[in-house]
N, C-alpha and C. Protein backbone atom coordinates (compact mmCIF):
# COMPACT_ATOMS: atom_id res chain seq x y z
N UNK A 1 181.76 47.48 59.22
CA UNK A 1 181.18 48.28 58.16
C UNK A 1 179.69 47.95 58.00
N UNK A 2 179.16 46.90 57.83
CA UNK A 2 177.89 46.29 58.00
C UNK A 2 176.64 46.79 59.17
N UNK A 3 177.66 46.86 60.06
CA UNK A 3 176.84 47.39 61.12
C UNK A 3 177.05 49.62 60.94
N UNK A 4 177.43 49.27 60.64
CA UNK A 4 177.43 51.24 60.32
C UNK A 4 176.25 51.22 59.39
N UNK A 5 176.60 50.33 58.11
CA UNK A 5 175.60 50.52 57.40
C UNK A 5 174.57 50.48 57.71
N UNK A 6 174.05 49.49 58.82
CA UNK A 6 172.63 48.77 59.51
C UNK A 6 172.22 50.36 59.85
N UNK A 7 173.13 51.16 60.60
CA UNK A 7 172.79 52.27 61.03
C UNK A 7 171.88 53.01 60.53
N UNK A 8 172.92 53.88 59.52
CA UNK A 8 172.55 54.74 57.77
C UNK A 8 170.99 54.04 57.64
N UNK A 9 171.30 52.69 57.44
CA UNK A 9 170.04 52.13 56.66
C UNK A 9 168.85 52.46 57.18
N UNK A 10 169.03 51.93 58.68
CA UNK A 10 168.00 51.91 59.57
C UNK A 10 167.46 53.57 59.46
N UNK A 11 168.07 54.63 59.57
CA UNK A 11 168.23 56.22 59.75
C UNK A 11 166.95 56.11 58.48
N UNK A 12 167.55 55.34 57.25
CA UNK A 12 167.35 56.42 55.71
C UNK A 12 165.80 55.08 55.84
N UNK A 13 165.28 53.97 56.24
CA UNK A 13 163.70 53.40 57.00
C UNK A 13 163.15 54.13 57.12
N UNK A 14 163.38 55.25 58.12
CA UNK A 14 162.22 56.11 58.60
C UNK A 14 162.49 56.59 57.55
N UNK A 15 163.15 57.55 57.36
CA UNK A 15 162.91 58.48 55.99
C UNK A 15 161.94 58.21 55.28
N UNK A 16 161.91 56.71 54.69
CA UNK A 16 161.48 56.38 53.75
C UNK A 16 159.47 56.65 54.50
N UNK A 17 159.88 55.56 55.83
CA UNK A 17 158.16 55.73 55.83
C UNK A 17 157.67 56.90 56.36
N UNK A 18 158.07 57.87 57.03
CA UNK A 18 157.52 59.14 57.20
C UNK A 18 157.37 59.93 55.48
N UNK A 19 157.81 59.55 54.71
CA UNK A 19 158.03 60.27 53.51
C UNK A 19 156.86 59.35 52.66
N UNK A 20 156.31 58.57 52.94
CA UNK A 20 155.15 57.70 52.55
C UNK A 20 153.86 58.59 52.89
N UNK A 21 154.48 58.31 54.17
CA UNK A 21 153.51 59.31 55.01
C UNK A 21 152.79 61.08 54.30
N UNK A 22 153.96 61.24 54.16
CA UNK A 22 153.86 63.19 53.68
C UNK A 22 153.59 62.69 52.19
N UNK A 23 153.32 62.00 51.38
CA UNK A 23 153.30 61.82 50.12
C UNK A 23 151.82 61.77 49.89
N UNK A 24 151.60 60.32 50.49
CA UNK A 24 150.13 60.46 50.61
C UNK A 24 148.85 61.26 51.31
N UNK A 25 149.54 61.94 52.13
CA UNK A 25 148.67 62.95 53.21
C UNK A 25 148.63 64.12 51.81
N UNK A 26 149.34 64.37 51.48
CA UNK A 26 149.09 65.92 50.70
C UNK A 26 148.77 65.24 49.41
N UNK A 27 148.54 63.82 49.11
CA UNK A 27 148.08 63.61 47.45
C UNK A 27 146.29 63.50 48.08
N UNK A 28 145.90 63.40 49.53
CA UNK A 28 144.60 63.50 49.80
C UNK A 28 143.85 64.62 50.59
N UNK A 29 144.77 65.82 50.26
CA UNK A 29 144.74 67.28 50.94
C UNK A 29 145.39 67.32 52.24
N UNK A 30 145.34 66.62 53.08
CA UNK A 30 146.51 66.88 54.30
C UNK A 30 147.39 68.27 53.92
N UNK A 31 147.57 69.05 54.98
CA UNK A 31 148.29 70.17 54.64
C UNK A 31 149.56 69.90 55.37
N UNK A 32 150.74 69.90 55.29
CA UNK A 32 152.14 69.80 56.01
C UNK A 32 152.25 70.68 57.50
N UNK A 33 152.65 70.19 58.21
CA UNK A 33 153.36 70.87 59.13
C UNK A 33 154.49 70.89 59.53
N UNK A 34 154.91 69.26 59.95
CA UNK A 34 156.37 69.09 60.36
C UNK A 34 156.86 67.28 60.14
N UNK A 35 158.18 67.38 59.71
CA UNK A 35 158.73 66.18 59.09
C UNK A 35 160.04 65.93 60.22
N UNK A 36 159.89 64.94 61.05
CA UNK A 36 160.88 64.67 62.15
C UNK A 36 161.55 63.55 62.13
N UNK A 37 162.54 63.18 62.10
CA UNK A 37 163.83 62.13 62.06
C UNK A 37 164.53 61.77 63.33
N UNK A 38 164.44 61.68 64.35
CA UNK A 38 165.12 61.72 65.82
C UNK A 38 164.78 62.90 66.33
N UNK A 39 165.97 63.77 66.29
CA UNK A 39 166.16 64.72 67.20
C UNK A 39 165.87 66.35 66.14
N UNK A 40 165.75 65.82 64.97
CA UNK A 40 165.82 66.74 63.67
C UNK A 40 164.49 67.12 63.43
N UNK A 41 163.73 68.42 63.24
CA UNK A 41 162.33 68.81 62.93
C UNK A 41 162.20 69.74 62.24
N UNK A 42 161.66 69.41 60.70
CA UNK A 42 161.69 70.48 59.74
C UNK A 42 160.36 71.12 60.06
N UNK A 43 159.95 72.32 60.15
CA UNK A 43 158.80 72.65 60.58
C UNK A 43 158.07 74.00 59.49
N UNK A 44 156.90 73.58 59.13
CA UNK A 44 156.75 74.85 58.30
C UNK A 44 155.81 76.31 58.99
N UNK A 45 156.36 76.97 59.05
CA UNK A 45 155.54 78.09 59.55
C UNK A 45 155.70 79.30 59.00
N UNK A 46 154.57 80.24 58.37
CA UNK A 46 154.45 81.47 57.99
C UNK A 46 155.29 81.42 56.21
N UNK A 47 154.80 79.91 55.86
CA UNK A 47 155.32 79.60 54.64
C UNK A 47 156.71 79.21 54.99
N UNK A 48 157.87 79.31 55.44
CA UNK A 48 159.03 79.14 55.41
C UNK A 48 159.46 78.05 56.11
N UNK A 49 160.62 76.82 55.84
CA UNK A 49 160.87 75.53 56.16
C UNK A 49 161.85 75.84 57.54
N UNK A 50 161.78 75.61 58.56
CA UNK A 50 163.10 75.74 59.52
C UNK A 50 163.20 74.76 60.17
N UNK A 51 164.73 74.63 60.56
CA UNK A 51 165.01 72.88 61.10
C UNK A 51 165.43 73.58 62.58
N UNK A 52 164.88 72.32 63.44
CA UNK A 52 164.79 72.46 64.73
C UNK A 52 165.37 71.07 65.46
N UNK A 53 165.34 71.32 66.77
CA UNK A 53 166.08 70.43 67.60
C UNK A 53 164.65 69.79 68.35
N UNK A 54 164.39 68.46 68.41
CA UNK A 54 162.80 68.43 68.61
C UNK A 54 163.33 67.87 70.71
N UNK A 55 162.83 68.18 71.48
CA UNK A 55 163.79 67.77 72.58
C UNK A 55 162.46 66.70 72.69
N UNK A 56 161.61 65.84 72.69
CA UNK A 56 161.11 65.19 73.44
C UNK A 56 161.35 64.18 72.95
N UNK A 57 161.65 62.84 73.88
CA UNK A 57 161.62 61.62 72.89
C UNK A 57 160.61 60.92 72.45
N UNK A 58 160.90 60.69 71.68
CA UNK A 58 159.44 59.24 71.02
C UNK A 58 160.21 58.14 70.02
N UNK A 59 159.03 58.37 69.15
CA UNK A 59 159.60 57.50 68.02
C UNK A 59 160.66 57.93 67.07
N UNK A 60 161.25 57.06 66.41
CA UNK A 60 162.00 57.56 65.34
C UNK A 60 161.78 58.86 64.39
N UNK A 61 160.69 58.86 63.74
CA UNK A 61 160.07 59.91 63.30
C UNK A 61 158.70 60.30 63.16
N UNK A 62 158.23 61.46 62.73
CA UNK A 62 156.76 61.51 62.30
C UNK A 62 156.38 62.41 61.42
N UNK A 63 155.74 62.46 60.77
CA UNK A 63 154.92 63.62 59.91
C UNK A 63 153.95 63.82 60.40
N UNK A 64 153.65 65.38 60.64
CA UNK A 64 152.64 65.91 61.13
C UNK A 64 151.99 66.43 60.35
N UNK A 65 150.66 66.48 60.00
CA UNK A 65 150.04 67.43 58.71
C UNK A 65 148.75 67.57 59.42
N UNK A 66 148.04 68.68 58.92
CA UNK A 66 146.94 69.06 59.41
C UNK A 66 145.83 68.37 58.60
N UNK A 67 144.68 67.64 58.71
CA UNK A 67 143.78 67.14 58.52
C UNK A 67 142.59 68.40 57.32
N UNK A 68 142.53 67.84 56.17
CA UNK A 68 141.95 68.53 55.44
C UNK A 68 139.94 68.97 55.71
N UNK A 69 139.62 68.15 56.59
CA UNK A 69 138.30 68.69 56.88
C UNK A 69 138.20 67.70 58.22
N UNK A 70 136.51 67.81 59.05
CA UNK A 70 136.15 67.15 60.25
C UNK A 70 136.40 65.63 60.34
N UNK A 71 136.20 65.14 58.77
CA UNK A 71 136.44 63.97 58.59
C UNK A 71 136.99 63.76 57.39
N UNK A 72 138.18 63.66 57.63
CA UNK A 72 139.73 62.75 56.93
C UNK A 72 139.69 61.95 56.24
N UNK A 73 140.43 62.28 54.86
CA UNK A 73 140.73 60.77 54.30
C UNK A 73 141.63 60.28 55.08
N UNK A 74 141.55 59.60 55.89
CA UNK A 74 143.06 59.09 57.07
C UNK A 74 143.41 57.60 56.59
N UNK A 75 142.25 56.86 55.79
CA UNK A 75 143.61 55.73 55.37
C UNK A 75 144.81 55.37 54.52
N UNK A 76 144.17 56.76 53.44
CA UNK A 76 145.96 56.71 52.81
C UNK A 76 147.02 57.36 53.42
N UNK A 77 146.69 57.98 54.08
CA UNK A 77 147.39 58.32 55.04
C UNK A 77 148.32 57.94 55.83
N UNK A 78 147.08 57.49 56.51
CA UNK A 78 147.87 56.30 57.91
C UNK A 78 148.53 54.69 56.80
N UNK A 79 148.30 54.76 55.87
CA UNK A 79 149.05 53.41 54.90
C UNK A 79 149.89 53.55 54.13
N UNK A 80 150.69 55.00 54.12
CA UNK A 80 151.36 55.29 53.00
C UNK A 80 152.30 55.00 53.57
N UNK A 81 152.62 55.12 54.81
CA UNK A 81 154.29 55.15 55.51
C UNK A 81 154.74 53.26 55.38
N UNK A 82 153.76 52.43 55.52
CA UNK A 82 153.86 50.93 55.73
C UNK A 82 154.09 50.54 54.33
N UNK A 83 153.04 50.98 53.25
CA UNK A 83 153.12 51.00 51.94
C UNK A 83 154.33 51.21 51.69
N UNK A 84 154.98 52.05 52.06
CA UNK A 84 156.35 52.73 51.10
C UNK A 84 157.49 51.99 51.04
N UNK A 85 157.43 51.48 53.11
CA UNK A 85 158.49 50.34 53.30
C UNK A 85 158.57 49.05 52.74
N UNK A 86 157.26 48.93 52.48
CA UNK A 86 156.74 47.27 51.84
C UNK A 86 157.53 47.64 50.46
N UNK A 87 157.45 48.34 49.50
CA UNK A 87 157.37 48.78 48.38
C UNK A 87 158.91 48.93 48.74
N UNK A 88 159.94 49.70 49.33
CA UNK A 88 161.32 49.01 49.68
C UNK A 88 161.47 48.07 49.52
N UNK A 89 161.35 47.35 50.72
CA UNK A 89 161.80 46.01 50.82
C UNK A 89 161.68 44.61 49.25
N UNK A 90 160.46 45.36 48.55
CA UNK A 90 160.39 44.25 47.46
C UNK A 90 161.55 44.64 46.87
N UNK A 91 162.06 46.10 46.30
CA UNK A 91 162.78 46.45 45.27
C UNK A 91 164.03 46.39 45.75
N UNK A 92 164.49 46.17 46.92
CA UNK A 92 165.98 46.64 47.21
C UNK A 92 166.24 44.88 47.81
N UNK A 93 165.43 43.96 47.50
CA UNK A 93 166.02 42.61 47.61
C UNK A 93 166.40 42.20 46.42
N UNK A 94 167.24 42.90 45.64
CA UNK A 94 167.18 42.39 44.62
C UNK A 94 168.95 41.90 44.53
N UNK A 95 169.23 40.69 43.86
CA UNK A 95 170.96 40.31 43.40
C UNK A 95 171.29 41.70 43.08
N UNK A 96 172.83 41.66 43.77
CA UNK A 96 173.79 42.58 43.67
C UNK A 96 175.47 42.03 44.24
N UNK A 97 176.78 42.50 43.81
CA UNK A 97 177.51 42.37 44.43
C UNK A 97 178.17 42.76 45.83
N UNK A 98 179.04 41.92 46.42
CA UNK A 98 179.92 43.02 47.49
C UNK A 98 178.98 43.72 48.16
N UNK A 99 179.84 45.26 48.93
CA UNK A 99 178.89 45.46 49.74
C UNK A 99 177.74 46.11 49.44
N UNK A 100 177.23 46.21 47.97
CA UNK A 100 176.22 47.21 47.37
C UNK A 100 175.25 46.03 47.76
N UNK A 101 175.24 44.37 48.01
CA UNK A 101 174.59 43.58 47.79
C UNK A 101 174.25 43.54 49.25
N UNK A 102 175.17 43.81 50.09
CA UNK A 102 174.79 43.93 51.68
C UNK A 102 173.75 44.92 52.43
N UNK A 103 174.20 46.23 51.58
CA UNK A 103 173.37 47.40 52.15
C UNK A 103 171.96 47.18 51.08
N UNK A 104 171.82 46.57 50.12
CA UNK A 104 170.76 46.45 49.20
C UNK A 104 169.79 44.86 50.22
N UNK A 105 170.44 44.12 51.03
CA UNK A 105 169.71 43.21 51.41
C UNK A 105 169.34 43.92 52.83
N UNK A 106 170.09 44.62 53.31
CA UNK A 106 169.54 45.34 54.97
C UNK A 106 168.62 45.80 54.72
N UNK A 107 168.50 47.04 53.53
CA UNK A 107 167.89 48.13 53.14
C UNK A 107 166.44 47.16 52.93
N UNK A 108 166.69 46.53 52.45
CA UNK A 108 165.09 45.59 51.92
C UNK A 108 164.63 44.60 53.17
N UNK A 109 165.70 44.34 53.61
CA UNK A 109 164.78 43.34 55.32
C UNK A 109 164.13 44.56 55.68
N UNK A 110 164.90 45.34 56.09
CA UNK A 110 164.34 46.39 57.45
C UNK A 110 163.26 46.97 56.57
N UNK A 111 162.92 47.31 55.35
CA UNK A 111 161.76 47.88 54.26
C UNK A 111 160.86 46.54 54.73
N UNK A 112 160.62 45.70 54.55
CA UNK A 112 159.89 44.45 54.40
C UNK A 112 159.11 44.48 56.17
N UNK A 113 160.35 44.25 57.15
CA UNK A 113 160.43 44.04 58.62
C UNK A 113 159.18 45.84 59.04
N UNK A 114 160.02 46.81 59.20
CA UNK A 114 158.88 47.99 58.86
C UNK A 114 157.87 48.15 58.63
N UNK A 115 157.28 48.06 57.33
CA UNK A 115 156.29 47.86 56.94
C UNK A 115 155.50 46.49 57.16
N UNK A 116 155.70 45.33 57.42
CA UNK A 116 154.95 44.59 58.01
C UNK A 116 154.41 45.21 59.74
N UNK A 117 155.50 44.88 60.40
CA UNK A 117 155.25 45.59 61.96
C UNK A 117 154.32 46.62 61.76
N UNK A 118 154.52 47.52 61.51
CA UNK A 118 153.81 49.11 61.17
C UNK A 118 152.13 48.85 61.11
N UNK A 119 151.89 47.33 59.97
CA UNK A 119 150.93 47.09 59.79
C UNK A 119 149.97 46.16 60.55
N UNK A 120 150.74 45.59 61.60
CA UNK A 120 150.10 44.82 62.43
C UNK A 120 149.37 46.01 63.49
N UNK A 121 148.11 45.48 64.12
CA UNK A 121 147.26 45.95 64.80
C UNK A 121 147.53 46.04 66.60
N UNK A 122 148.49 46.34 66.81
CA UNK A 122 148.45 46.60 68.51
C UNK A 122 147.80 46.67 69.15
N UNK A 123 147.53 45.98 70.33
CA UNK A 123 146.52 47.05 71.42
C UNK A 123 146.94 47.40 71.78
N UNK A 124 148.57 47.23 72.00
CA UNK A 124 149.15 48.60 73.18
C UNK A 124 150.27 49.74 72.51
N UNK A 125 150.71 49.44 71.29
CA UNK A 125 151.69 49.63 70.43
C UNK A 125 150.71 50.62 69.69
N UNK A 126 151.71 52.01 69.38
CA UNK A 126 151.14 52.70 68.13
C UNK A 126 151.32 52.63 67.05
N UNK A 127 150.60 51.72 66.40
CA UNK A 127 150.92 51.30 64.70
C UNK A 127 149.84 51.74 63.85
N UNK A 128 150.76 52.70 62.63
CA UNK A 128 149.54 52.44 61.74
C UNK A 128 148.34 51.47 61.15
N UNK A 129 148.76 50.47 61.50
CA UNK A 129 147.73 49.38 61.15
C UNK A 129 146.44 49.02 62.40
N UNK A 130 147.17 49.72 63.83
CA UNK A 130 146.47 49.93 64.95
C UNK A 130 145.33 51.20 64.67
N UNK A 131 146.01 52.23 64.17
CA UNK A 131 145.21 53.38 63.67
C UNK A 131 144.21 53.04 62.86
N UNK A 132 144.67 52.28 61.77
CA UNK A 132 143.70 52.25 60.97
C UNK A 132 142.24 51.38 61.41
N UNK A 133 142.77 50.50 62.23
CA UNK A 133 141.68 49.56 63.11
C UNK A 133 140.73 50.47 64.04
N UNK A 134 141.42 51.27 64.66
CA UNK A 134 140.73 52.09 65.86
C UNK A 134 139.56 53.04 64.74
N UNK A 135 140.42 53.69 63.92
CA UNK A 135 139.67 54.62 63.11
C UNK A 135 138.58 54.23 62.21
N UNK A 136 138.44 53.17 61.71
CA UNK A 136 137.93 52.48 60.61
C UNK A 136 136.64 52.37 62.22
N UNK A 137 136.69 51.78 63.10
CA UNK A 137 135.88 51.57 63.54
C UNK A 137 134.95 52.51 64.56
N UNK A 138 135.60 53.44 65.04
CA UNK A 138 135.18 54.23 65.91
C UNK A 138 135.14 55.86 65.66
N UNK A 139 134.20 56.67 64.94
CA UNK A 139 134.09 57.65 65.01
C UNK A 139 134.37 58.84 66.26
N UNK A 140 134.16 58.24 67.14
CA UNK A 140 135.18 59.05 68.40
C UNK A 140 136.74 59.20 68.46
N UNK A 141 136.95 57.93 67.72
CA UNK A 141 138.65 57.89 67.17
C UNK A 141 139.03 59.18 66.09
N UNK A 142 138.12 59.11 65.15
CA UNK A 142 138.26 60.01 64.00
C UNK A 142 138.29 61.43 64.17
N UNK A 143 137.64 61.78 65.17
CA UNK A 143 137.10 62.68 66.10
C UNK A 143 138.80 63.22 67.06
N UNK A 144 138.92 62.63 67.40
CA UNK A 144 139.53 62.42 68.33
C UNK A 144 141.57 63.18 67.83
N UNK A 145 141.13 61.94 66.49
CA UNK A 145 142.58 62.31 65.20
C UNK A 145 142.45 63.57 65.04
N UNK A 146 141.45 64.50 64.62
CA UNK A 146 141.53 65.63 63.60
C UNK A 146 142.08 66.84 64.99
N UNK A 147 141.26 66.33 66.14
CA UNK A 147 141.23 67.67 67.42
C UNK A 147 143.08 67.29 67.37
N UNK A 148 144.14 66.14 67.70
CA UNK A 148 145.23 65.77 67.78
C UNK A 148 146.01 66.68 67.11
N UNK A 149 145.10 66.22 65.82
CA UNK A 149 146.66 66.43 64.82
C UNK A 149 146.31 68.45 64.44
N UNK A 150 145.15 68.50 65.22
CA UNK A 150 145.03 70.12 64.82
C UNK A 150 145.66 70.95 66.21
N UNK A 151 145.73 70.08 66.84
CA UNK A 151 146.82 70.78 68.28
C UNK A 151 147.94 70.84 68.13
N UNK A 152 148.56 69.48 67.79
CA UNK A 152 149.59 69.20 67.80
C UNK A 152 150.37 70.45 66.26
N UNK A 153 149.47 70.81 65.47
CA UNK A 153 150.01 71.29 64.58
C UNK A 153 150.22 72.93 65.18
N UNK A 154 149.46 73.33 65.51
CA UNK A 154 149.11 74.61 66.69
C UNK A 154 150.87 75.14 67.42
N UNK A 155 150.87 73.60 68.22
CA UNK A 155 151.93 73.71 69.21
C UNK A 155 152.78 73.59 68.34
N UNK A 156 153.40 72.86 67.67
CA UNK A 156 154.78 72.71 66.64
C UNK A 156 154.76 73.99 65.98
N UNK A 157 154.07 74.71 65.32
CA UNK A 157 154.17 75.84 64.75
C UNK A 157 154.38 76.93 65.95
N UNK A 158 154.67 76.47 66.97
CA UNK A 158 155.11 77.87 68.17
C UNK A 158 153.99 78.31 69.16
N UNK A 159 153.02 78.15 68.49
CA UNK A 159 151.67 78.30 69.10
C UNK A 159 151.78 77.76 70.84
N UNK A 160 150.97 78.60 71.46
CA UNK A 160 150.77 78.03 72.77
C UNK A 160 149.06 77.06 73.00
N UNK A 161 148.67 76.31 74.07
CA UNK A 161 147.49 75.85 74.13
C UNK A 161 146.10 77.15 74.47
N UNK A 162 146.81 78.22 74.59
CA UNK A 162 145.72 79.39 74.38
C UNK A 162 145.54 79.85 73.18
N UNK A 163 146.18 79.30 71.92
CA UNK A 163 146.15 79.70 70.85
C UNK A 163 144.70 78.33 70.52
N UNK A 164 144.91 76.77 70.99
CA UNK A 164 143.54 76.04 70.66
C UNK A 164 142.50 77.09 70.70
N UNK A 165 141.81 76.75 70.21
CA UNK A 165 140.00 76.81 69.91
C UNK A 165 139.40 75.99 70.87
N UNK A 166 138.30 76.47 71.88
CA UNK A 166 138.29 75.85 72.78
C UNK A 166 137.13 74.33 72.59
N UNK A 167 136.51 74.68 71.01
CA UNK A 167 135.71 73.41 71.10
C UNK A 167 136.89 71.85 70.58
């Protein structure tokens, strides 16, 4: 049972930090595009929400949002998803019985475990805390984010790469 739960738990992690993610992107204008969980992709297009089968693999999940001007507020952004898990992990370590006390101590490692990782700086690993390093320092990075996340929003919305703008 523990390990099922690890599952769930692990599943309802991302939730949590992609949902950090979409919280803070649209409290700093970020516009939504698409909210992904595995294989699951809510996608918004022509106003209306539709769930999709995402076939490529990657990471667990992501939020995609379109970048509100050339240059981004991108660190609440890129800190809300690590933020959110941190902000787990304090509240869900808390005394409890039985197994509410089991899934309440997973739920808060893997919140704690998450959001630390997330926040460490990779050089080869894509972590928000890597992002925020690259970006904070390199305007070609920043540059680089807005053309990304304005393609990538292009293509998820159905769009083909003749639909980009060619600058």
């Amino acid at each position: 049972a523990a390990l099922v739960a690890l599952v769930v738990v692990w599943n309802l992690t991302v939730v949590v930090h992609e949902a950090g993610h979409l919280v803070f992107g649209l409290a700093t204008g970020w516009r939504f595009v698409s909210f992904r969980i595995g294989r699951r992709i809510f996608v918004r297009k022509d106003g209306k929400m539709t769930l999709r089968r995402y076939t490529i693999p990657g990471t667990g999940g992501q939020c995609l949002m379109e970048p509100p001007s050339d240059e981004p507020p991108y660190f609440l952004y890129n800190f809300g998803g690590p933020f959110v898990n941190l902000l787990q992990g304090l509240l869900l370590l808390v005394p409890a019985s039985g197994f509410v006390r089991v899934l309440c101590v997973e739920a808060g490692a893997l919140g704690l475990l998450v959001g630390v990782m997330n926040l460490i700086p990779f050089r080869r690993l894509p972590t928000d805390g890597g992002n925020l390093r690259r970006l904070k320092q390199n305007p070609a990075a920043r540059r680089a984010l807005v053309t990304m996340m304005r393609v990538n929003a292009i293509l998820t919305r159905g769009g083909s790469m003749r639909d980009v703008p060619a600058e």
